[in-house]
Protein backbone atom coordinates (compact mmCIF):
# COMPACT_ATOMS: atom_id res chain seq x y z
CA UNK A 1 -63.13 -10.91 1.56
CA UNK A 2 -59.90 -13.04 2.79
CA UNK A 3 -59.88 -13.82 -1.01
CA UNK A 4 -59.34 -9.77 -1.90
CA UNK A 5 -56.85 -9.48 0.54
CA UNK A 6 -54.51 -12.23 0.01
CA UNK A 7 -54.82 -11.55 -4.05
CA UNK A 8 -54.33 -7.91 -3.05
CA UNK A 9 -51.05 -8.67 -0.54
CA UNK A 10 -49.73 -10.77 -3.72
CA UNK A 11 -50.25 -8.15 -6.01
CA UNK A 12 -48.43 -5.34 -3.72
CA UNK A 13 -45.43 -8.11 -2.96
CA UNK A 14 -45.18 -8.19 -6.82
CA UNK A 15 -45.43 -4.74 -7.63
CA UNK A 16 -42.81 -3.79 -4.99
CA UNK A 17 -40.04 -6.79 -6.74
CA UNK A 18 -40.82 -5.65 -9.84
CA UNK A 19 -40.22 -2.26 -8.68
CA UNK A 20 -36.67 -3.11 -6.74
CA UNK A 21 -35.71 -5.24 -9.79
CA UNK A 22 -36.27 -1.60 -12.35
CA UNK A 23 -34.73 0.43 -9.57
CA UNK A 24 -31.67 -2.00 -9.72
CA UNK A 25 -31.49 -2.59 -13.57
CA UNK A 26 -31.98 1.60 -13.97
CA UNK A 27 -29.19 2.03 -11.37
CA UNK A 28 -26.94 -0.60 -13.22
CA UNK A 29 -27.24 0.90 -16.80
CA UNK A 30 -26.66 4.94 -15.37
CA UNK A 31 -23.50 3.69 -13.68
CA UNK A 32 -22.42 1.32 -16.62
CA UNK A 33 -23.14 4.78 -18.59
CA UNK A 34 -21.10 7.08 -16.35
CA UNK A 35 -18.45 4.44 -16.20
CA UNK A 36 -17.90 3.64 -19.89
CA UNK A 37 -18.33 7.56 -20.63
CA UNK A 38 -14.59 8.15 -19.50
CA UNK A 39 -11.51 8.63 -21.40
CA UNK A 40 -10.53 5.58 -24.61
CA UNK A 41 -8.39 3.20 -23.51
CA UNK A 42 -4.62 3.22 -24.09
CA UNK A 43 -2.36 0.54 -25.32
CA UNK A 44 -0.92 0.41 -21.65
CA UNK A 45 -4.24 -0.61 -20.74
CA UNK A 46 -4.88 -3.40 -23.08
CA UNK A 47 -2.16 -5.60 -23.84
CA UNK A 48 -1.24 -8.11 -22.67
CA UNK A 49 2.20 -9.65 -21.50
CA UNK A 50 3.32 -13.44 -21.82
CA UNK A 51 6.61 -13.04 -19.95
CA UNK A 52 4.60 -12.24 -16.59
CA UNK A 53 5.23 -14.16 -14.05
CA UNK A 54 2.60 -16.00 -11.85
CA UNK A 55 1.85 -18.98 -9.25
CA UNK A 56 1.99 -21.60 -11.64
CA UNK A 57 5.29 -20.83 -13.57
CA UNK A 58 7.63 -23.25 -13.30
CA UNK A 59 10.18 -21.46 -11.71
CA UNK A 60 12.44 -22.81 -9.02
CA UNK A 61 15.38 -19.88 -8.04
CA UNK A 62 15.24 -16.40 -8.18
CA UNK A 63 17.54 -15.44 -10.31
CA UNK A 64 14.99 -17.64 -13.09
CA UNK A 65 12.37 -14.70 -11.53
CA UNK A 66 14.82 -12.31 -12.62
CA UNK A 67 15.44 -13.61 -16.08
CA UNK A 68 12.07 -13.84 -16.87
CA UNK A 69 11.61 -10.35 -15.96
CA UNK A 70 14.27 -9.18 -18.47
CA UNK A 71 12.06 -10.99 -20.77
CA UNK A 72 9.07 -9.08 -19.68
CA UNK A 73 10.88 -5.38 -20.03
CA UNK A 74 11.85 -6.08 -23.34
CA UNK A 75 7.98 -7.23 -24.45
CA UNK A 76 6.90 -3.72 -22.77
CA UNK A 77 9.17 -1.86 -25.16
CA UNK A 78 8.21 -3.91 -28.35
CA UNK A 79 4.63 -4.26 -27.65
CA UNK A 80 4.00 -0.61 -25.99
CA UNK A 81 7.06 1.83 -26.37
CA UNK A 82 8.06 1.47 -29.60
CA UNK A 83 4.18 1.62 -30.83
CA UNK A 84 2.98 4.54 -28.97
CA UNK A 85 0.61 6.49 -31.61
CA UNK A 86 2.15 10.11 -31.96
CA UNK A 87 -1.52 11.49 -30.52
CA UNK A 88 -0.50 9.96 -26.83
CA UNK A 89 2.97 11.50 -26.67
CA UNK A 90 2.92 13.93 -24.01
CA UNK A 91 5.59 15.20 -22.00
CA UNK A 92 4.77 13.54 -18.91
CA UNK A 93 3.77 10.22 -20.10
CA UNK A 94 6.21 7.60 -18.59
CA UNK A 95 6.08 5.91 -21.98
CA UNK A 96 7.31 8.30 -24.29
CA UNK A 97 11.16 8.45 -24.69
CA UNK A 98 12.91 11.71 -22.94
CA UNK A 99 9.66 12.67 -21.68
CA UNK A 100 9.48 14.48 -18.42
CA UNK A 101 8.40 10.79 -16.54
CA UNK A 102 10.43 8.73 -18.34
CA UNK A 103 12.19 6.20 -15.91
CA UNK A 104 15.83 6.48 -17.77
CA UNK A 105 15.82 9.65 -16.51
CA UNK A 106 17.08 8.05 -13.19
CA UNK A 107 20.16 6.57 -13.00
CA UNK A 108 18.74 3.01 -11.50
CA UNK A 109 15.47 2.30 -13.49
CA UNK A 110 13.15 1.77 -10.12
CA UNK A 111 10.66 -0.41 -11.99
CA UNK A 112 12.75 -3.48 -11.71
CA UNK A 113 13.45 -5.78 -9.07
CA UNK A 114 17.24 -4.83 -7.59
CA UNK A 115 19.71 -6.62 -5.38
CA UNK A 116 22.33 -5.03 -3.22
CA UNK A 117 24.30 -7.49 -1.52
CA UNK A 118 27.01 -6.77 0.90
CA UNK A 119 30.17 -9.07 1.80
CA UNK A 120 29.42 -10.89 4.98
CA UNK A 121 26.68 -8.71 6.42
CA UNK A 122 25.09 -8.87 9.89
CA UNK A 123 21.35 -9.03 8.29
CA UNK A 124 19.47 -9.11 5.24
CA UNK A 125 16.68 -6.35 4.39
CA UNK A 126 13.47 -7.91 1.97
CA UNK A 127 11.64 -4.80 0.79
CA UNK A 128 7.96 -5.31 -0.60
CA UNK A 129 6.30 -2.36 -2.60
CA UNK A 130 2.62 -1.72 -2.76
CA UNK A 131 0.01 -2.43 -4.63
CA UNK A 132 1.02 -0.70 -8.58
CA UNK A 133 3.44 0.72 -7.12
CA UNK A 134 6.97 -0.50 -8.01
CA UNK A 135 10.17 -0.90 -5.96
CA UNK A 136 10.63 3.01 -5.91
CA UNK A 137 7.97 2.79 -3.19
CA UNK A 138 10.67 2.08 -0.43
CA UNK A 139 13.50 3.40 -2.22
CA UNK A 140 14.31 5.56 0.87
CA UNK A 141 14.22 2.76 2.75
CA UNK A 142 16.74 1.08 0.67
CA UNK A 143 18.98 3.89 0.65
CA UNK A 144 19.09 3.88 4.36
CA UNK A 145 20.05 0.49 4.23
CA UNK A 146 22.29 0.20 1.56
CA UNK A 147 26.28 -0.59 2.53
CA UNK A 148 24.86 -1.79 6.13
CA UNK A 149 23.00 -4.65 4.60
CA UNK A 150 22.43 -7.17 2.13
CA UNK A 151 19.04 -5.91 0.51
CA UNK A 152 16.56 -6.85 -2.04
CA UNK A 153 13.83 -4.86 -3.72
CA UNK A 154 11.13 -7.38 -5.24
CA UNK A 155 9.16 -5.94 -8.02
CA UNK A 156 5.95 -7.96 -7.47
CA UNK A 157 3.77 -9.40 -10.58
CA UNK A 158 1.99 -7.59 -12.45
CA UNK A 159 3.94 -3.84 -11.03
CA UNK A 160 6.31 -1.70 -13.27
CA UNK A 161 5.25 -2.30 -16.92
CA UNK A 162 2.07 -1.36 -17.39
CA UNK A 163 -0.94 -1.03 -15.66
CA UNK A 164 -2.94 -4.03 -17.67
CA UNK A 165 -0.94 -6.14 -15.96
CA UNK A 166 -3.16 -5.65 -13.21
CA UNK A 167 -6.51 -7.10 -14.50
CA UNK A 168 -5.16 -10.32 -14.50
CA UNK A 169 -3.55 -10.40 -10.81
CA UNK A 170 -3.99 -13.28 -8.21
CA UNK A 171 -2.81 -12.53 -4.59
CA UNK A 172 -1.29 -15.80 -5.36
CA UNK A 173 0.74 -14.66 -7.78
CA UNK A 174 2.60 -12.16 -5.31
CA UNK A 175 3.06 -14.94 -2.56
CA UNK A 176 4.72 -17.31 -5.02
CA UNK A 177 7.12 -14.35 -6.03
CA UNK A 178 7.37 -13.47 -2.18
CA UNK A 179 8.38 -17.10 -1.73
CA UNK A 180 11.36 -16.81 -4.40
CA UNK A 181 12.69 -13.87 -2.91
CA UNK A 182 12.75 -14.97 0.32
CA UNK A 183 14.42 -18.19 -0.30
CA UNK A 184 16.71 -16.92 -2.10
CA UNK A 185 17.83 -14.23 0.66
CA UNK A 186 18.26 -16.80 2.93
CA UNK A 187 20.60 -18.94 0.99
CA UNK A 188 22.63 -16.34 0.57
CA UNK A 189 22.51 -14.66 4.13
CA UNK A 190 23.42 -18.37 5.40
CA UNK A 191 21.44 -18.60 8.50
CA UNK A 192 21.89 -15.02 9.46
CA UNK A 193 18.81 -12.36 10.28
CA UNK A 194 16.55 -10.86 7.77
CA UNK A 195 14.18 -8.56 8.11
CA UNK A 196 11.08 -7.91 5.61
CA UNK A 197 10.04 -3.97 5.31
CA UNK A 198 6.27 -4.17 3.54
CA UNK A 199 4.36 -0.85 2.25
CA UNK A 200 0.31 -1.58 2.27
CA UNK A 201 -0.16 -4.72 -0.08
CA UNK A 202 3.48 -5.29 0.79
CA UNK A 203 2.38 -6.09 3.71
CA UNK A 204 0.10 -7.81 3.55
CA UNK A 205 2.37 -10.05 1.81
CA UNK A 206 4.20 -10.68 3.74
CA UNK A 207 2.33 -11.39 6.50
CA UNK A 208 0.60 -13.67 4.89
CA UNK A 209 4.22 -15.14 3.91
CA UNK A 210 4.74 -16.36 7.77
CA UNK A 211 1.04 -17.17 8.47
CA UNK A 212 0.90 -19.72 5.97
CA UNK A 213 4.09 -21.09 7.32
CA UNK A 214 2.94 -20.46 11.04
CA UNK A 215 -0.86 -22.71 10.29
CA UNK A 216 1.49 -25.42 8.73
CA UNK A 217 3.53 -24.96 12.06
CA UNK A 218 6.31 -24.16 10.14
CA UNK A 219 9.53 -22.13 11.43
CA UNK A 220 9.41 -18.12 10.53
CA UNK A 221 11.65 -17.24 7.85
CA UNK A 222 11.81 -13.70 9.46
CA UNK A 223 13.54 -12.16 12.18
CA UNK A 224 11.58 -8.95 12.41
CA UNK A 225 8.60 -7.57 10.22
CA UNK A 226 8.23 -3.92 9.34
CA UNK A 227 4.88 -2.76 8.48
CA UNK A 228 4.36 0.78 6.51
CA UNK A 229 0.73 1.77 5.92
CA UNK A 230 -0.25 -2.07 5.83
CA UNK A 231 -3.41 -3.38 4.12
CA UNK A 232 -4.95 -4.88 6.86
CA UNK A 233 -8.55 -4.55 6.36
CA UNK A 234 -10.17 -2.04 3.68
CA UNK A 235 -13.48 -0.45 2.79
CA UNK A 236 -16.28 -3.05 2.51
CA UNK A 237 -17.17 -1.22 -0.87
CA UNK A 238 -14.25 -3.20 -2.04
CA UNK A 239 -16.06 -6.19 -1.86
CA UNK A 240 -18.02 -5.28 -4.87
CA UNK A 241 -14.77 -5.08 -6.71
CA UNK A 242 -15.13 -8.01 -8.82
CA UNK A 243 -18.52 -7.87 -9.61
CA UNK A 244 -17.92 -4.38 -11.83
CA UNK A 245 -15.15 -6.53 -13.41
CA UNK A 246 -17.96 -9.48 -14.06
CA UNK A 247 -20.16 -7.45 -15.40
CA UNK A 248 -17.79 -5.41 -17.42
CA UNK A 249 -16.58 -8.90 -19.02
CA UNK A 250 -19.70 -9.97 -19.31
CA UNK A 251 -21.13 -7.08 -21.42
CA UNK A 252 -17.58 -6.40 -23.54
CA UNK A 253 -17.03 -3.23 -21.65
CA UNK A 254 -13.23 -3.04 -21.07
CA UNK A 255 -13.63 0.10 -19.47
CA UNK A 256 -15.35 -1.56 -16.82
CA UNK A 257 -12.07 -2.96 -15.38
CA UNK A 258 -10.87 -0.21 -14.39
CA UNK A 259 -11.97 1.65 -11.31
CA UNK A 260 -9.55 5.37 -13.05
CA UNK A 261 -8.23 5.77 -16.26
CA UNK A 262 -5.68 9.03 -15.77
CA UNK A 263 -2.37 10.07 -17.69
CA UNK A 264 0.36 7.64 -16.86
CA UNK A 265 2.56 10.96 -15.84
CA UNK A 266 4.23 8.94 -12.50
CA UNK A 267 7.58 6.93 -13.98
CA UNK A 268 7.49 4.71 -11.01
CA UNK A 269 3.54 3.26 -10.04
CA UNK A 270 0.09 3.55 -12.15
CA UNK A 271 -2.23 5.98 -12.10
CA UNK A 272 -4.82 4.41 -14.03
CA UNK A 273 -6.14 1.43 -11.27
CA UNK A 274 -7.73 -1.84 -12.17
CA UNK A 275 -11.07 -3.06 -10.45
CA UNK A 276 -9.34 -6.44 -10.13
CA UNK A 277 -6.25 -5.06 -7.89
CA UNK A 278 -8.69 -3.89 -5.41
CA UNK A 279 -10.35 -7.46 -5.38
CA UNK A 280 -6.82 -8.62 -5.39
CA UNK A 281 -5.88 -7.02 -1.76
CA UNK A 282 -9.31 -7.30 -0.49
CA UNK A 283 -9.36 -11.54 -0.79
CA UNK A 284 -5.55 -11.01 0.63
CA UNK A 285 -7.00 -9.14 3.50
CA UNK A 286 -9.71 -11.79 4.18
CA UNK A 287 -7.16 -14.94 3.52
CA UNK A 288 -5.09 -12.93 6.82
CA UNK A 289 -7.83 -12.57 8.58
CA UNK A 290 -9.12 -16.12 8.43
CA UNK A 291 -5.10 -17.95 9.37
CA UNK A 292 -4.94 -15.34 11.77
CA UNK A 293 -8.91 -16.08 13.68
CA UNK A 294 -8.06 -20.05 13.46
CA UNK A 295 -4.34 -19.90 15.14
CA UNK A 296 -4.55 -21.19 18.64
CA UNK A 297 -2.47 -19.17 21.05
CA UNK A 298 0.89 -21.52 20.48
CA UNK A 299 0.58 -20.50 16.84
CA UNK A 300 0.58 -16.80 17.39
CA UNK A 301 3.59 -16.90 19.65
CA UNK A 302 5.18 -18.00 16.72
CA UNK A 303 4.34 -15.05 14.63
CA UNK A 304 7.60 -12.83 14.41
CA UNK A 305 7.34 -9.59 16.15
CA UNK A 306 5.68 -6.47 14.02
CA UNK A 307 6.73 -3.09 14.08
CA UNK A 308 4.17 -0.98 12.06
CA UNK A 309 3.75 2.48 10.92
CA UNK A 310 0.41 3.89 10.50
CA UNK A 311 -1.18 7.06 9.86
CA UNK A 312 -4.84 7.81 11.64
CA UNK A 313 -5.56 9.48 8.68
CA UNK A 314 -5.61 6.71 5.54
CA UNK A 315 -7.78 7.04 2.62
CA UNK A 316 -6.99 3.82 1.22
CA UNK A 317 -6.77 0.91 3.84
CA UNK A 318 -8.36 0.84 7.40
CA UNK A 319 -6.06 2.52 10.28
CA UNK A 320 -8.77 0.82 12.70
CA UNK A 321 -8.39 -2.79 11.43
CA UNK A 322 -4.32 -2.29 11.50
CA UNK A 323 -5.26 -2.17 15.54
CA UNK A 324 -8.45 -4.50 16.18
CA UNK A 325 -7.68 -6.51 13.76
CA UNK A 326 -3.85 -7.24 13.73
CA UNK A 327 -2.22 -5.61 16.82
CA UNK A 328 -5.64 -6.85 18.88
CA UNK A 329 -4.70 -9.99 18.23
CA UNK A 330 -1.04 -10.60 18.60
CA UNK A 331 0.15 -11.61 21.86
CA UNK A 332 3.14 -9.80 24.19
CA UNK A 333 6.27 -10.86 22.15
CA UNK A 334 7.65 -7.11 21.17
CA UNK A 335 5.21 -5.90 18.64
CA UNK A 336 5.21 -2.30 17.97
CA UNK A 337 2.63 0.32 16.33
CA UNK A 338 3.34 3.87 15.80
CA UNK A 339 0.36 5.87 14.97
CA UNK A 340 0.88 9.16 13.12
CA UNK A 341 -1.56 11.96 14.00
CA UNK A 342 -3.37 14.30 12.33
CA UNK A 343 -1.84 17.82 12.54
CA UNK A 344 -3.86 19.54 15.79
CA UNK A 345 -3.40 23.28 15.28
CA UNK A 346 -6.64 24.90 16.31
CA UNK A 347 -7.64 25.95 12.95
CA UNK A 348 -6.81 22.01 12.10
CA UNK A 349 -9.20 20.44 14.54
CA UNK A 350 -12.27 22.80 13.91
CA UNK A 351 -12.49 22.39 10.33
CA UNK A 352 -12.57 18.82 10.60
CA UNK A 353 -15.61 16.94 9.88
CA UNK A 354 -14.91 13.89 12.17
CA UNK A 355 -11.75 13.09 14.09
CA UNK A 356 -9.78 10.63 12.68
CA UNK A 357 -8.83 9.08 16.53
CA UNK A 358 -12.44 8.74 17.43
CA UNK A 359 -12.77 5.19 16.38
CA UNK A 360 -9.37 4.52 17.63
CA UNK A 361 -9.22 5.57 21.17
CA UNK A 362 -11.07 2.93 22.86
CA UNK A 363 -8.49 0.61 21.35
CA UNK A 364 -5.13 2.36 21.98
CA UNK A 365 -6.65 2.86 25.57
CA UNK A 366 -7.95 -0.82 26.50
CA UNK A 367 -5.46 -2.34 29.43
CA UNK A 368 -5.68 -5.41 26.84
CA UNK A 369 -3.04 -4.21 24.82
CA UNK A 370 0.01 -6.47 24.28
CA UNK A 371 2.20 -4.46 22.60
CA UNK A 372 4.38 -1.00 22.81
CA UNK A 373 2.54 1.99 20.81
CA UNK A 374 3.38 5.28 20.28
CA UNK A 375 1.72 8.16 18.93
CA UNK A 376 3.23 10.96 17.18
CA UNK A 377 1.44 14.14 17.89
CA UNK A 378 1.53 18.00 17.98
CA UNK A 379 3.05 19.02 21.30
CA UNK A 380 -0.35 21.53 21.78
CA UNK A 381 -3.11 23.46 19.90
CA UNK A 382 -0.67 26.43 18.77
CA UNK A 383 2.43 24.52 17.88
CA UNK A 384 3.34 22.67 14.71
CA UNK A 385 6.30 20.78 17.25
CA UNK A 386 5.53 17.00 17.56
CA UNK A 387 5.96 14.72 20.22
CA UNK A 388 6.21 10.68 20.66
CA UNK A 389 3.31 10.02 23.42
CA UNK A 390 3.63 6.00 24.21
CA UNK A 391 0.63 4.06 25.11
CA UNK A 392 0.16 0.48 25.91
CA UNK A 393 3.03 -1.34 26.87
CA UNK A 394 7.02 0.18 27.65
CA UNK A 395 10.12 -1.08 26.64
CA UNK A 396 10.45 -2.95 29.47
CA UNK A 397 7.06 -4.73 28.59
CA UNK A 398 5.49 -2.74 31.82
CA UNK A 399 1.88 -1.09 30.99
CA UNK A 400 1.78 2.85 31.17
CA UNK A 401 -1.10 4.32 33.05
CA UNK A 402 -2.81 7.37 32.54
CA UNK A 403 -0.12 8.98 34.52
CA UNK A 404 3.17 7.22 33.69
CA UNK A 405 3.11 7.60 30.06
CA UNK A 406 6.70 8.84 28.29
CA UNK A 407 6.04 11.80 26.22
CA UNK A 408 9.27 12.55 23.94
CA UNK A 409 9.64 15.83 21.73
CA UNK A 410 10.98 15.52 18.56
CA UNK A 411 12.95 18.13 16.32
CA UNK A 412 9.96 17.88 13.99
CA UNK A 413 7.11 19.90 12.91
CA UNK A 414 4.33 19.82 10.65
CA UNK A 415 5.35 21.91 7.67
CA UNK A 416 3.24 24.75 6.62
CA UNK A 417 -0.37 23.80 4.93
CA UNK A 418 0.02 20.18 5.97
CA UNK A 419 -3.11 19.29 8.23
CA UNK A 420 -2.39 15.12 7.91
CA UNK A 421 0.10 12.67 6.41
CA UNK A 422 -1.46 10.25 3.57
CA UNK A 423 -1.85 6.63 2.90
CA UNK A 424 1.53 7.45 0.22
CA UNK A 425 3.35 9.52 2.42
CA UNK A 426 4.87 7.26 4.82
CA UNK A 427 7.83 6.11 2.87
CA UNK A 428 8.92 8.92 1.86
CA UNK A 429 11.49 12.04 2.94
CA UNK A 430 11.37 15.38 2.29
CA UNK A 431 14.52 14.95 -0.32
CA UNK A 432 13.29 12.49 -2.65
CA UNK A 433 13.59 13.06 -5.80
CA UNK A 434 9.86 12.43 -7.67
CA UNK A 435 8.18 12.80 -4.29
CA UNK A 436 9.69 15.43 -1.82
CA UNK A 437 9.19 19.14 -1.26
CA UNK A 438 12.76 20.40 -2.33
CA UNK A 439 12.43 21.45 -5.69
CA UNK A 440 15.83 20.80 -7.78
CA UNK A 441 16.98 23.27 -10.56
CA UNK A 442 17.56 19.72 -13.00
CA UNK A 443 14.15 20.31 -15.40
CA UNK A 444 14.33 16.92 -17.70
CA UNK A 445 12.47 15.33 -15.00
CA UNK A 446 8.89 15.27 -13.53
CA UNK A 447 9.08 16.46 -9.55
CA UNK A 448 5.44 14.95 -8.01
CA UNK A 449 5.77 16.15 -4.67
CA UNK A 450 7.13 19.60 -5.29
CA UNK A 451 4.13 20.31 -7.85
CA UNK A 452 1.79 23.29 -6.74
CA UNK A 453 -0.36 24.04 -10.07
CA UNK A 454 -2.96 26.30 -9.26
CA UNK A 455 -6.17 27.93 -11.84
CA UNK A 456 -9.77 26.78 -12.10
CA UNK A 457 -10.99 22.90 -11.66
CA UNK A 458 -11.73 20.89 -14.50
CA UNK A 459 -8.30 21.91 -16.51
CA UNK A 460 -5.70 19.28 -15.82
CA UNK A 461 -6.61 15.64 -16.71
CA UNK A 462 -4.68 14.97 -13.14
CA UNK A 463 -7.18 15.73 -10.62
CA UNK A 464 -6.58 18.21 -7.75
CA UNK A 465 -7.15 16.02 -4.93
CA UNK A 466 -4.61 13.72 -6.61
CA UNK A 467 -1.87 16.97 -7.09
CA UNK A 468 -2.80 17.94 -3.17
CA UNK A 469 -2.16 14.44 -1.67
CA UNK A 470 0.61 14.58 0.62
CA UNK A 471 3.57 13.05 -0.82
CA UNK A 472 6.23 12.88 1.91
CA UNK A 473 6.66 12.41 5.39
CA UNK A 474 7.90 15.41 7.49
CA UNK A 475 8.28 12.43 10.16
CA UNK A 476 10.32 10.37 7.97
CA UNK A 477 13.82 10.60 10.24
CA UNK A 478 12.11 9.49 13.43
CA UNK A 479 10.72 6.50 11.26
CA UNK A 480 14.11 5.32 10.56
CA UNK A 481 15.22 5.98 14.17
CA UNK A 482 12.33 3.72 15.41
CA UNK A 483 13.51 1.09 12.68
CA UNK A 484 17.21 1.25 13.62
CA UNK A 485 16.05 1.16 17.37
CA UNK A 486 13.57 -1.91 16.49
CA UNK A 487 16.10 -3.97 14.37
CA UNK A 488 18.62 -4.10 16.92
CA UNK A 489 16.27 -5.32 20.05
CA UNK A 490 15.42 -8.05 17.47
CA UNK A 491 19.07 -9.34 16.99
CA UNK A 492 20.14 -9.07 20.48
């Protein structure tokens, strides 16, 4: 009898692997079939570029960085521009000539790295896009800047060619480009302050930047670090990120690297978005996280002081792990987060499925907070008025209670049929040009953020929820007064 039941037991255990193991291999081959069922790949997505620069080129200056990237722009137009096949043209594809998205239609081509220096200036200003983005991601930025400081605009590896040059990405290879730029701002600023402004991978950057430098108990080659939308921590479904891309290599399935394939019809970042990029800022995140878990409390204080802007609302990196697992962490030495809510009209709040501050207010109400914070909300249920409610810490490095906290009211307001600001919104005012709201009579361009198509799903090879993301931030001035404000506390 004890026979029959261990021979039955073994049987079961088998049957139930064997049954796991088909379950798996049946869900591997439908999603391999959905996935490789999407649109043919486009020259854009497939070649590949030798004048990239990465980690271990043997570059030594920047200005080597930026003539290798001449080299670069030129093999984009050879290899893809000039050999477009007459079925791709389209008016808004960024790599046909006098199309609609073409970058020449602006009169400084925003894929490039740029340099703005300024006769014996007071500070320097590094700016670090996102990831495929370009340097048109903090554009605004830059103009606020420009004539007040010496400032560079990095285009990072792999950004503002085309979107293959994403598949073969190390984090790496943005930290050694990071490194060029930053030296080279600092020779040339002589000593003098510089600030880094980073948009989500940008970030991430360059944080990691002044952690490595911090573990080797090196000095901090910044003054100040600005944080917009910053890649802290993302979804752990990133984590699976490279093993689509194995398995897509392994089994010749190029359309396996890529996570969308869509119609390249933005002049200045990719909307088609390679598996490997995601892998790319996820092992970013966790090389951050692990410098930042081993400093001991010495090595923190060295960390320059943060000031980061952050909406609760972020589809793409984790507004909770911006808090527990950066601001958490950082000791009192004048770090700053500004949170950006979700618009609280009534109708707002009861169609939501799950509040976005849920998982943050136990954190931006913990007496352990060492740093200022501020949160930009609606000034009640029935207006679309905002206010600057601070939490934690005060200027004065004094913690608000309950009943001391400073509530300022801003000239701002949500505008109409905006419940939330974006992950891409941040950097952004209402007058830019590709991604505001104010529509310009000049037609030979594309206008992103004015767009407001409207028919029956399924049309448009853009997808709605892309055309509805909210481009620009209404909140955009007071995110500049906050930087101005910031900056100069930091050079006092």
């Amino acid at each position: 009898m004890k026979a029959i039941i261990i021979g039955s037991t073994k049987h079961l255990f088998l049957a139930a692997v064997y049954a796991s193991i088909g379950i798996v291999l049946a869900l591997l081959v439908t999603g391999v079939y959905f996935l490789n069922a999407r649109p043919e790949l486009s020259l854009w997505h497939t070649v590949e570029l030798k004048n990239e620069f990465h980690y271990d080129t043997q570059l030594t200056h920047f200005s080597e960085y930026l003539a290798l990237e001449e080299q670069l722009f030129a093999e984009v137009e050879r290899k893809v521009v000039q050999k477009i096949p007459v079925s791709e043209f389209s008016p808004v594809n960024r790599y046909v000539k006098h199309s609609l998205s073409d970058p020449a239609h602006w009169s400084q081509n925003w894929n490039r790295s740029f340099e703005w220096p300024v006769a014996n200036a007071e500070f320097g200003v590094l700016l670090l896009h996102g990831m495929s983005d370009s340097p048109y991601a903090l554009s605004n930025v830059a103009a606020h800047f420009k004539g007040k400081a010496h400032v560079l605009g990095l285009r990072l590896p792999g950004h503002g060619t085309i979107p293959s040059g994403l598949t073969e990405l190390y984090w790496q290879d943005l930290a050694a480009a990071v490194d060029l730029a930053t030296a080279h701002m600092r020779q040339a600023l002589k000593g003098k302050p510089l600030f880094v402004v980073g948009f989500s991978t940008g970030a991430a950057v360059a944080l990691n930047h002044e952690l490595e430098r911090v573990r080797q108990d090196k000095a901090a080659d910044y003054t100040g670090m600005i944080f917009i939308s910053p890649a802290i921590g993302l979804a752990p479904i990133a984590a699976v990120a490279r093993w689509q891309s194995w398995i897509g290599r392994l089994l010749e399935l190029d359309k396996l690297q890529w996570n969308s394939l869509q119609v390249e019809y933005d002049p200045f970042k990719y909307t088609s978005f390679a598996v490997n990029a995601g892998d790319v800022v996820y092992q970013l995140a966790l090389r951050n996280q692990g410098i930042l878990a081993g400093l001991t409390a010495a090595q923190r204080m060295q960390i320059p002081s943060i000031l980061t802007f952050q909406s609760v609302v972020d589809a793409t990196v984790s507004s909770l792990a911006v808090v527990d697992n950066l601001y958490q962490l950082l000791p009192d030495k004048g770090h700053e987060l500004v949170l950006f809510d979700m618009n609280r009209l009534d109708i707002n709040v009861k169609m939501v499925s799950t509040d976005p501050l849920t998982f943050l207010q136990h954190s931006i109400n913990s007496e352990q907070l060492h740093y200022r914070g501020t949160l930009v909300e609606n000034v009640s249920r029935d207006s679309t008025q905002v206010q600057a409610r601070s939490f934690g810490l005060n200027q004065q490095g004094e913690w608000l209670t309950q009943n001391n906290k400073q509530v300022q009211t801003l000239d701002l307001f949500w505008p109409a049929g905006v419940y939330s600001l974006s992950h891409v919104a941040l950097p952004f005012g209402i007058k830019d040009g590709l991604y505001g709201a104010v529509i310009k009579s000049d037609h030979r361009r594309i206008q992103i953020g004015a767009a407001a198509s409207r028919g029956e799903r399924g049309l448009y090879s853009v997808p709605a929820a892309e055309m509805l993301r909210q481009k620009w931030n209404p909140f955009f001035p007071y995110l500049l007064e906050r930087v101005d404000e910031y900056r100069l506390a930091q050079m006092l």
